[in-house]
Protein backbone atom coordinates (compact mmCIF):
# COMPACT_ATOMS: atom_id res chain seq x y z
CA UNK A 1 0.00 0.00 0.00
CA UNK A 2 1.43 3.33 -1.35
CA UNK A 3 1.78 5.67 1.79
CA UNK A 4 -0.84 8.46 0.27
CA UNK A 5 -3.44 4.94 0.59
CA UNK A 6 -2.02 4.44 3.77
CA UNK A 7 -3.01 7.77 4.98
CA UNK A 8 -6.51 8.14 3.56
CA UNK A 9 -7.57 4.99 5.10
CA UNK A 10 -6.13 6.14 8.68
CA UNK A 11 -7.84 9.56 8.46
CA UNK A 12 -11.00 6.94 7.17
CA UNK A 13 -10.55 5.69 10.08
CA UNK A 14 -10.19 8.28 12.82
CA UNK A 15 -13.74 9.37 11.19
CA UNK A 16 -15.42 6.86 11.85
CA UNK A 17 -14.31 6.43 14.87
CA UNK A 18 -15.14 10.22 16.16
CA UNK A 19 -18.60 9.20 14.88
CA UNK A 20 -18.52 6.31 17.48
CA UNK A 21 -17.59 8.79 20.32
CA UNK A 22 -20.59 11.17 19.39
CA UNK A 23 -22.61 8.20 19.47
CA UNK A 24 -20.92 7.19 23.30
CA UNK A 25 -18.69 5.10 22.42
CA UNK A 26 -16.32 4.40 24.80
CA UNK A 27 -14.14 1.63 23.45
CA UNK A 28 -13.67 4.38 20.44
CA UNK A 29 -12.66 7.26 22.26
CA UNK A 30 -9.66 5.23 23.74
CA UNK A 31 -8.83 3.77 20.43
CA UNK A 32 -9.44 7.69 18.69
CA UNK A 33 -5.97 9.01 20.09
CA UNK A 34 -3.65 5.95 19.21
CA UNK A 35 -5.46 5.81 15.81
CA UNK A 36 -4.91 10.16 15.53
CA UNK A 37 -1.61 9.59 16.30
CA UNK A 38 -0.65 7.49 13.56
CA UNK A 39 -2.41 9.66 10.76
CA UNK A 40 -0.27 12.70 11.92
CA UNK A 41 2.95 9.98 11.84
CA UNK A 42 2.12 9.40 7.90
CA UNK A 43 1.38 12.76 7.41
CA UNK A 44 4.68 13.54 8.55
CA UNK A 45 6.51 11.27 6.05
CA UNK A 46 4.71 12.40 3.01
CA UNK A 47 5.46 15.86 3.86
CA UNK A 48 9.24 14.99 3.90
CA UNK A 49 8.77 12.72 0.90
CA UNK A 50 6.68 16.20 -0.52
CA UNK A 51 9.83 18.73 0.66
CA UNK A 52 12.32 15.92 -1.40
CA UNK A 53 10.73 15.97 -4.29
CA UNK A 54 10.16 19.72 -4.49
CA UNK A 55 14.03 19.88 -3.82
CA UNK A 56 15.16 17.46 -6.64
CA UNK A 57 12.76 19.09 -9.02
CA UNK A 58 14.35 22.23 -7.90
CA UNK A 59 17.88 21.10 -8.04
CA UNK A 60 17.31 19.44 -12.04
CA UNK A 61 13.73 20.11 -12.92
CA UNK A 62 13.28 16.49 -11.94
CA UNK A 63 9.78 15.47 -12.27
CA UNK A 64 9.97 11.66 -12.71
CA UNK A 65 10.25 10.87 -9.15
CA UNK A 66 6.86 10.63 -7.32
CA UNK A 67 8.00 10.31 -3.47
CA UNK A 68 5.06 9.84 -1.94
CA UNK A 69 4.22 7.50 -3.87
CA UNK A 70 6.47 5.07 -2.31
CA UNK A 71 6.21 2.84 0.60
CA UNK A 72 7.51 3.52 4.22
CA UNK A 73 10.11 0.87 4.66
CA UNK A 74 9.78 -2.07 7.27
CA UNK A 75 12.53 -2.01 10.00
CA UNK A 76 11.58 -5.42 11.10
CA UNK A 77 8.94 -8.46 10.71
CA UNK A 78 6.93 -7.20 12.52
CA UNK A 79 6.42 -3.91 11.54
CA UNK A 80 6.01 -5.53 7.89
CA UNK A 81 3.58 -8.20 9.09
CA UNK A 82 1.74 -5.31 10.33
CA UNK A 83 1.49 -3.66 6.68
CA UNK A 84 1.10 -6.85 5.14
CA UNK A 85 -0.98 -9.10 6.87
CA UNK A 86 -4.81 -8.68 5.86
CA UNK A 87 -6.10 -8.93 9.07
CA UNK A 88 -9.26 -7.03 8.36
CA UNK A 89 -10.52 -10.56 6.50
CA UNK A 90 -9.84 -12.39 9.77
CA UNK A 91 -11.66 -10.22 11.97
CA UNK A 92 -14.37 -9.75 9.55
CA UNK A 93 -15.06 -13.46 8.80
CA UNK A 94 -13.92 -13.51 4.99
CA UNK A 95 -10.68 -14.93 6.00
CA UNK A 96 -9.61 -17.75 8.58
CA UNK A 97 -6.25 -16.86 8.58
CA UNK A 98 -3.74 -14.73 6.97
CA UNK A 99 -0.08 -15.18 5.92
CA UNK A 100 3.21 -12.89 4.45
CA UNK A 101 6.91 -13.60 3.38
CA UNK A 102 9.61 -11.22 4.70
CA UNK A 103 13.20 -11.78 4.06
CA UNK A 104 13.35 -11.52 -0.11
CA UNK A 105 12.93 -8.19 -1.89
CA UNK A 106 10.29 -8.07 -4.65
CA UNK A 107 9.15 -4.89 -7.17
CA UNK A 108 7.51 -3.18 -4.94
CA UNK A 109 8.69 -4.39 -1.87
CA UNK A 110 10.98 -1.77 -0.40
CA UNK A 111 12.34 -3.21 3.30
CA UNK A 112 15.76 -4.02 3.15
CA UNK A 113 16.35 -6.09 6.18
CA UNK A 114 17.00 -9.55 5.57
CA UNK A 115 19.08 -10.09 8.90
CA UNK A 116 17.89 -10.96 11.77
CA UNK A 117 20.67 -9.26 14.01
CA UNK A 118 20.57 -6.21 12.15
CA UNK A 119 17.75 -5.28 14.23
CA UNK A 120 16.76 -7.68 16.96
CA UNK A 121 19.08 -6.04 19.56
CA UNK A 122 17.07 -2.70 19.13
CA UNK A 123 13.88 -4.43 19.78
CA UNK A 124 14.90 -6.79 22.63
CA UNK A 125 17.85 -5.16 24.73
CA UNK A 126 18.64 -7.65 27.47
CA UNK A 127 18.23 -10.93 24.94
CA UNK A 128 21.33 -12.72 23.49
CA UNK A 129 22.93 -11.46 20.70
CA UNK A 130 22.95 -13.67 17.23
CA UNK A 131 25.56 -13.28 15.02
CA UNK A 132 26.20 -17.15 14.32
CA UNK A 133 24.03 -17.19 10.92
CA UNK A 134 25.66 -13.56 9.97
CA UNK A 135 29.48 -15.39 9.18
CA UNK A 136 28.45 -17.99 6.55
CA UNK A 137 27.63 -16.73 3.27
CA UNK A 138 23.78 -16.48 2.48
CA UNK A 139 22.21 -17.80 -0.74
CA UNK A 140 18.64 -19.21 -2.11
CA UNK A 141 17.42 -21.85 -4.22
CA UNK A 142 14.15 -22.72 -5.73
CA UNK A 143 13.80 -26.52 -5.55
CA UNK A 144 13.36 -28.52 -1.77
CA UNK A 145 16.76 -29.63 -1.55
CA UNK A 146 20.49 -28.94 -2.43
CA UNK A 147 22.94 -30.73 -4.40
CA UNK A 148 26.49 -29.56 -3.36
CA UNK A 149 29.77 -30.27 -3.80
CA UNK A 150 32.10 -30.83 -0.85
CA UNK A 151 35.76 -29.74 -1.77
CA UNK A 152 38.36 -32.56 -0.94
CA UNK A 153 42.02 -32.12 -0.73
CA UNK A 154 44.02 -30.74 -2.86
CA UNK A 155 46.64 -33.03 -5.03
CA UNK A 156 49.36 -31.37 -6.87
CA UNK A 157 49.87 -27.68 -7.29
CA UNK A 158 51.03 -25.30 -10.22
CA UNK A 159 54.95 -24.66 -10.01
CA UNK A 160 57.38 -23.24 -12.71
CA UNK A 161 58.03 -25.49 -15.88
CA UNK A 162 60.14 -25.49 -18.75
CA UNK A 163 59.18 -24.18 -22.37
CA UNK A 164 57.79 -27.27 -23.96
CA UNK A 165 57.46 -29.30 -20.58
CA UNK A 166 55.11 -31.10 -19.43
CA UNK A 167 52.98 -29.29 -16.73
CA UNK A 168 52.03 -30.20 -13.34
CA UNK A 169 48.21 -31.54 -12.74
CA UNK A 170 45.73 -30.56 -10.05
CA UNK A 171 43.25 -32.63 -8.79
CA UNK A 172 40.74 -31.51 -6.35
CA UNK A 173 38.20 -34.17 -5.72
CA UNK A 174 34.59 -33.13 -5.45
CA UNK A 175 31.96 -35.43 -3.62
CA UNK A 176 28.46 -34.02 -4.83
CA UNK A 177 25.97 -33.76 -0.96
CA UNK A 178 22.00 -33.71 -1.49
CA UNK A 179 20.10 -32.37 1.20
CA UNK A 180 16.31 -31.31 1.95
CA UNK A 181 15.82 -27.51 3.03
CA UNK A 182 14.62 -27.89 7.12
CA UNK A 183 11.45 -26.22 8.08
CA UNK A 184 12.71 -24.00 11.31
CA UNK A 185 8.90 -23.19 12.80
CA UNK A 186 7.24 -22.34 15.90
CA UNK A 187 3.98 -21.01 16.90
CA UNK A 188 2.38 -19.25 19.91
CA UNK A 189 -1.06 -18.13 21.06
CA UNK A 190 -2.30 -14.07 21.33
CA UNK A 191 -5.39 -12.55 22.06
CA UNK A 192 -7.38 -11.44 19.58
CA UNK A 193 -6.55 -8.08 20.05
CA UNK A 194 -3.39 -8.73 18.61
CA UNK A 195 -5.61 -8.11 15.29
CA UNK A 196 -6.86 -4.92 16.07
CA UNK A 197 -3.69 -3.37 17.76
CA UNK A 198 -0.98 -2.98 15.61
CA UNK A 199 1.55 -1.69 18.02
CA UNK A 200 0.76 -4.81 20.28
CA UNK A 201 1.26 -7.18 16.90
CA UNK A 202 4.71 -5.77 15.73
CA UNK A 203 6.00 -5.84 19.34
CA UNK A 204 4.47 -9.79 19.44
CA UNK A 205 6.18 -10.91 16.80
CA UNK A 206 9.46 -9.00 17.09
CA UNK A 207 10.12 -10.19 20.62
CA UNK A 208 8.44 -13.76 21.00
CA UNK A 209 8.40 -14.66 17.11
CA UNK A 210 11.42 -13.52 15.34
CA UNK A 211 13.52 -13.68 18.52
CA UNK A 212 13.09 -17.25 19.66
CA UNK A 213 12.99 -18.61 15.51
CA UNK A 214 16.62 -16.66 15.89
CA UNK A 215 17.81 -18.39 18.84
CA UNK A 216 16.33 -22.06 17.05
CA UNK A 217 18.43 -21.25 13.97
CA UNK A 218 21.55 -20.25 15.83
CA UNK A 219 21.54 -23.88 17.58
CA UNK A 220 20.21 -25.59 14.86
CA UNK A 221 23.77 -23.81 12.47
CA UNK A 222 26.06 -24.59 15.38
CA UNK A 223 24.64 -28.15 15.90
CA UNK A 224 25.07 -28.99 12.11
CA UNK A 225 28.03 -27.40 11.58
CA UNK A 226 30.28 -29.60 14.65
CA UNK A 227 28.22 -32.78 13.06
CA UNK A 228 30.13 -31.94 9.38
CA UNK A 229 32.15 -35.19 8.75
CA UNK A 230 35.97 -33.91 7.70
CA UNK A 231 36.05 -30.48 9.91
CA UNK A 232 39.31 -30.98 11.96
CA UNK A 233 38.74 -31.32 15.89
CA UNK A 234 41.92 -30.54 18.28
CA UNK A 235 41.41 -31.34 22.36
CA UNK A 236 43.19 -30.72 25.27
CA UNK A 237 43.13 -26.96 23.67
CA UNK A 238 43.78 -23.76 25.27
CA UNK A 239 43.26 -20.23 23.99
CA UNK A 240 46.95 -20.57 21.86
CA UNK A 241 45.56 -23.33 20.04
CA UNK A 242 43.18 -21.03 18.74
CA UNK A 243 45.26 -19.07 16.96
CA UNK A 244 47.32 -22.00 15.92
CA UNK A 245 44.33 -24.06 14.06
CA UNK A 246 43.27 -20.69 12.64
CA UNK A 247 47.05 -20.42 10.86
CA UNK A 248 46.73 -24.12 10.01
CA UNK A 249 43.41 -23.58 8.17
CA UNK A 250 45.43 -20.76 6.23
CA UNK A 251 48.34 -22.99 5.68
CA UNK A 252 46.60 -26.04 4.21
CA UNK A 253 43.81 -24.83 2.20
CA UNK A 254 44.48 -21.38 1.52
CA UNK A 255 41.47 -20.17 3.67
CA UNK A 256 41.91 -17.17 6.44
CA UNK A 257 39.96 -18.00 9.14
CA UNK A 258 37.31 -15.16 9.92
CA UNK A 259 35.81 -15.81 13.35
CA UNK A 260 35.68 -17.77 16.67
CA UNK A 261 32.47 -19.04 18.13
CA UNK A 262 32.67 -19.72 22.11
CA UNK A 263 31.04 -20.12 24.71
CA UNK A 264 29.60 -17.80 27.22
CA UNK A 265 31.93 -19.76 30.22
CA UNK A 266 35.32 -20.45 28.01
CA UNK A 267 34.91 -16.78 26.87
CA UNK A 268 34.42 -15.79 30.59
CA UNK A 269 37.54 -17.46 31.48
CA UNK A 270 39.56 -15.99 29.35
CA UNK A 271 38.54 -12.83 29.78
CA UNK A 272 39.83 -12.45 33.48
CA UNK A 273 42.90 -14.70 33.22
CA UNK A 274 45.85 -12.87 34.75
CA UNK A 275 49.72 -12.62 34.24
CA UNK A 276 52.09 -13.20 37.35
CA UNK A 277 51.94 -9.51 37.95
CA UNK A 278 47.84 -10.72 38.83
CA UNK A 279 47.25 -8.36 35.28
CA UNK A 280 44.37 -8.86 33.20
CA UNK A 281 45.65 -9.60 30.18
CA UNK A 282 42.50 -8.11 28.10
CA UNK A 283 42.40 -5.27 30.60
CA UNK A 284 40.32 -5.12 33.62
CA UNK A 285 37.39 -3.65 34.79
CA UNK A 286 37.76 -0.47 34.25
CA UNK A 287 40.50 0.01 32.31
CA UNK A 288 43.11 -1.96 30.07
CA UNK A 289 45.78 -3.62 30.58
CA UNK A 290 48.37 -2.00 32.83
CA UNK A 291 45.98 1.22 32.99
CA UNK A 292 46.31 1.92 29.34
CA UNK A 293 43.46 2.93 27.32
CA UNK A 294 40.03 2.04 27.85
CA UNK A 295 38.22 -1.45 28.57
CA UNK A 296 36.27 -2.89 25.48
CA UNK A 297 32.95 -4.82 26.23
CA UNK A 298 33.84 -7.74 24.33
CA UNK A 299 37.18 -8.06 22.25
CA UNK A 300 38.09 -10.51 19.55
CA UNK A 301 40.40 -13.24 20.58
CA UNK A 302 43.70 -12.80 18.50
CA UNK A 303 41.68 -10.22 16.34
CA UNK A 304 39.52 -12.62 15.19
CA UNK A 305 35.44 -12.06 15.10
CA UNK A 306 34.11 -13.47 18.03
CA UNK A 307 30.70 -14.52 18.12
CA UNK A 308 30.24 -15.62 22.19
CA UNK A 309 27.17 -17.79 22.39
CA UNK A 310 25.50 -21.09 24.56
CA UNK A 311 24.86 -22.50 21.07
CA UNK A 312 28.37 -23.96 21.66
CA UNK A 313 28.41 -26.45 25.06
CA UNK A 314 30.83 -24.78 27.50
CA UNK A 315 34.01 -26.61 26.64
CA UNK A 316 34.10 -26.30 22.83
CA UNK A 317 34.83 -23.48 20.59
CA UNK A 318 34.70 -23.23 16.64
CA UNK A 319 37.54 -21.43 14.75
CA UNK A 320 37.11 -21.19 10.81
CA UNK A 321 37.14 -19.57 7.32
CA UNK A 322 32.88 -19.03 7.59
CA UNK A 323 32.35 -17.13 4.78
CA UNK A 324 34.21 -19.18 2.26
CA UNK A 325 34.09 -22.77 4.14
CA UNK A 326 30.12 -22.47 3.71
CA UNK A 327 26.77 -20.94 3.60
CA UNK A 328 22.91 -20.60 4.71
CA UNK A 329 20.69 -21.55 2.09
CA UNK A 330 16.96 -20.39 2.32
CA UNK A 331 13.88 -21.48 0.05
CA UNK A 332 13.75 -18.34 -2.63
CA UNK A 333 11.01 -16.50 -2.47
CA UNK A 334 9.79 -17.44 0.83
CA UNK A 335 12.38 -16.04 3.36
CA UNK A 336 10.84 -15.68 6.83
CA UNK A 337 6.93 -16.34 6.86
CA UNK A 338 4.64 -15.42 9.45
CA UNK A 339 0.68 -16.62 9.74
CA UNK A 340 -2.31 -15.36 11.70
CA UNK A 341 -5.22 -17.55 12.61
CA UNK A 342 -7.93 -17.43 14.53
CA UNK A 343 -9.43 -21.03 13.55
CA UNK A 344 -6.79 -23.28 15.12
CA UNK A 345 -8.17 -25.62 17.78
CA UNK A 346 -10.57 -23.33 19.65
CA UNK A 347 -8.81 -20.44 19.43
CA UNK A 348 -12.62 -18.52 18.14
CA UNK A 349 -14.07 -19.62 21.40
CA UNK A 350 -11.35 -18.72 23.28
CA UNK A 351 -10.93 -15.14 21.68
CA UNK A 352 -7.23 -16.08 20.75
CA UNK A 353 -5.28 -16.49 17.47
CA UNK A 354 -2.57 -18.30 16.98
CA UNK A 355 0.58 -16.80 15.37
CA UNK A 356 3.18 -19.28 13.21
CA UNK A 357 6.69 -18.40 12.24
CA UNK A 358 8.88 -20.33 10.10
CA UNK A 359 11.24 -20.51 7.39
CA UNK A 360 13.17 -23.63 5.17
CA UNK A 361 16.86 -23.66 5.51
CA UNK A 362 19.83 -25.69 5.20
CA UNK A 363 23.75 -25.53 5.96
CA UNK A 364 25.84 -26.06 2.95
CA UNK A 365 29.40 -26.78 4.80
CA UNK A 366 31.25 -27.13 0.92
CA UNK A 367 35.15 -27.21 2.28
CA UNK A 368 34.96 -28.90 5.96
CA UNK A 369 38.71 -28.37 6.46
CA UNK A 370 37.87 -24.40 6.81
CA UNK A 371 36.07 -25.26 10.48
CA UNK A 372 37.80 -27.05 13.37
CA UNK A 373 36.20 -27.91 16.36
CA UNK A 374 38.34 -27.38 20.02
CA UNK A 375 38.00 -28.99 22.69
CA UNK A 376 39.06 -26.81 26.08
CA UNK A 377 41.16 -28.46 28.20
CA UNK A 378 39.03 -29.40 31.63
């Protein structure tokens, strides 16, 4: 809906409903200022979208460029759920339920988030961080499943030959890896007037919904990723062997390692070790080490990212090249997908609707050497 229809139907609304409050309504005049409140917020952004347009047009005589014509971009799923979801056919009867995609960008779909963490911390201050599903690469396919191929080692390299010689062969064997997308999905149960309050709805499924899917995909990455058959796996470890798997990934397939996940305990651990002068050695509490400069909240071990999460048992860590060593593949044209019903089990008698999140998904690890899995020493 362009944000000019957007508007109209608001100020539709806050008609009708100061009809309701001559009439004494009272549930009206508590929805009238909420509802008022909103029309003035659209208002506001097609008068800055109005002000732009006069100043391109201004600036070139542009006049191709219709601003307001545009739609107000979504900052999160549920704040495009909330655009996007008809829930007027629910409440009215025409509808049982009620269903959108978020996390692909079609024609005229304008949000831009695709990542979970690029907002979730803004939403839900005191709730873990996820970063896990941000260091693989991210890609889509059409089909159910994924055929892949898993990069072997390397035989032979290139090297300087004669004029006329014979050159040097490379083989790099290739074992081809079929596997179905995974449906990540969840539901939980509102009231009903979760339909009629949109504030309540974004806020729903921003901090139950999106959150707790993010926390099931962050253990369901980690899980598959220590299951890969080939990643290397070092025990007894301690925090130098982290740096020293990282330069072996470098030195036998060619791959920098990008990041370190850990968890909350290890990272804890080595946070407040000490040197024999009783030192932190990542600085202390309030300042750094030996009084210089300031303390940082959460520092990279040996520079690397580091991604500190209980999607990793306390003992274990994962060190690897994320990025290149493998990727998140979602269903294209799906991305995440939220439904609203209010005809599951007896959620009509009840008053309630029931809210579903989920999205398809699978872990393409293509070069296993570029993980390693440590084992802390107890």
């Amino acid at each position: 809906m362009k944000i000019t229809e957007m508007y109209e139907a608001k100020m539709g609304e806050v008609a009708e409903l100061k009809s309701a409050v001559e009439n004494g309504d009272a549930e009206a005049a508590e929805k009238l200022a909420g509802v008022m409140d909103e029309a003035k917020e659209l208002r506001a952004h097609m008068d800055e979208a109005d002000a732009a347009d006069e100043m391109l047009k201004s600036l070139g005589g542009i006049d191709t460029m219709t601003i307001t014509d545009t739609e107000v971009p979504a900052k999160s799923l549920g704040e495009f759920a909330v655009k996007h979801l008809d829930v007027e056919s629910v409440k009215s009867g025409a509808a049982k339920s009620t269903a959108t995609d978020y996390g692909f960008k079609a024609a005229t779909d304008l949000h831009t988030v695709s990542q979970i963490v690029s907002y979730d911390n803004n939403i839900v201050d005191p709730q873990r961080e996820l970063s896990v599903r941000d260091l693989f690469s991210a890609e889509s396919i059409s089909g159910n499943a994924l055929t892949y191929y898993v990069l072997g080692t390397a035989e032979g390299e290139p090297a300087v030959t004669a004029e006329g010689a014979k050159k040097p062969q490379i083989h790099i064997p290739y074992t081809p890896k079929t596997e179905a997308l995974a449906k990540i999905a969840a539901y939980f149960k509102e009231s009903d007037e979760l339909l009629s309050d949109m504030p309540f709805m974004e806020s729903a499924l921003n901090s139950r919904g999106v959150y707790m899917h993010g926390l099931a995909v962050e253990d369901y990455l980690t899980t598959k990723l220590l299951a890969t058959s080939g990643i290397h796996t070092e025990t007894n470890a301690d925090v130098d062997t982290l740096l020293e798997v990282a330069m072996g990934i470098r030195e036998e397939i060619g791959y920098a390692a990008d990041a370190i996940v850990i968890n909350p305990a290890d990272y804890a651990k080595l946070r407040v070790a000490k040197d024999s002068n009783l030192q932190y050695y990542g600085g202390g509490y309030f300042y750094g080490a030996y009084g210089n400069g300031t303390v940082t909240e959460q520092p990279g071990i040996w520079g690397m990212r580091t991604v500190v999460t209980p999607a990793v048992t306390a003992g274990t860590a994962i060190v690897g090249a994320f990025k290149q060593g493998g990727s998140v593949v979602t269903k294209s044209g799906e991305g995440l997908r939220v439904e609203v019903s209010d005809s599951n089990e007896d959620d009509f008698v009840k008053n309630a609707v029931t809210v579903r999140i989920e999205e398809r998904m699978v872990l393409a690890v293509r070069v296993p050497a570029a993980f390693a899995k440590i084992t802390f020493t107890s």
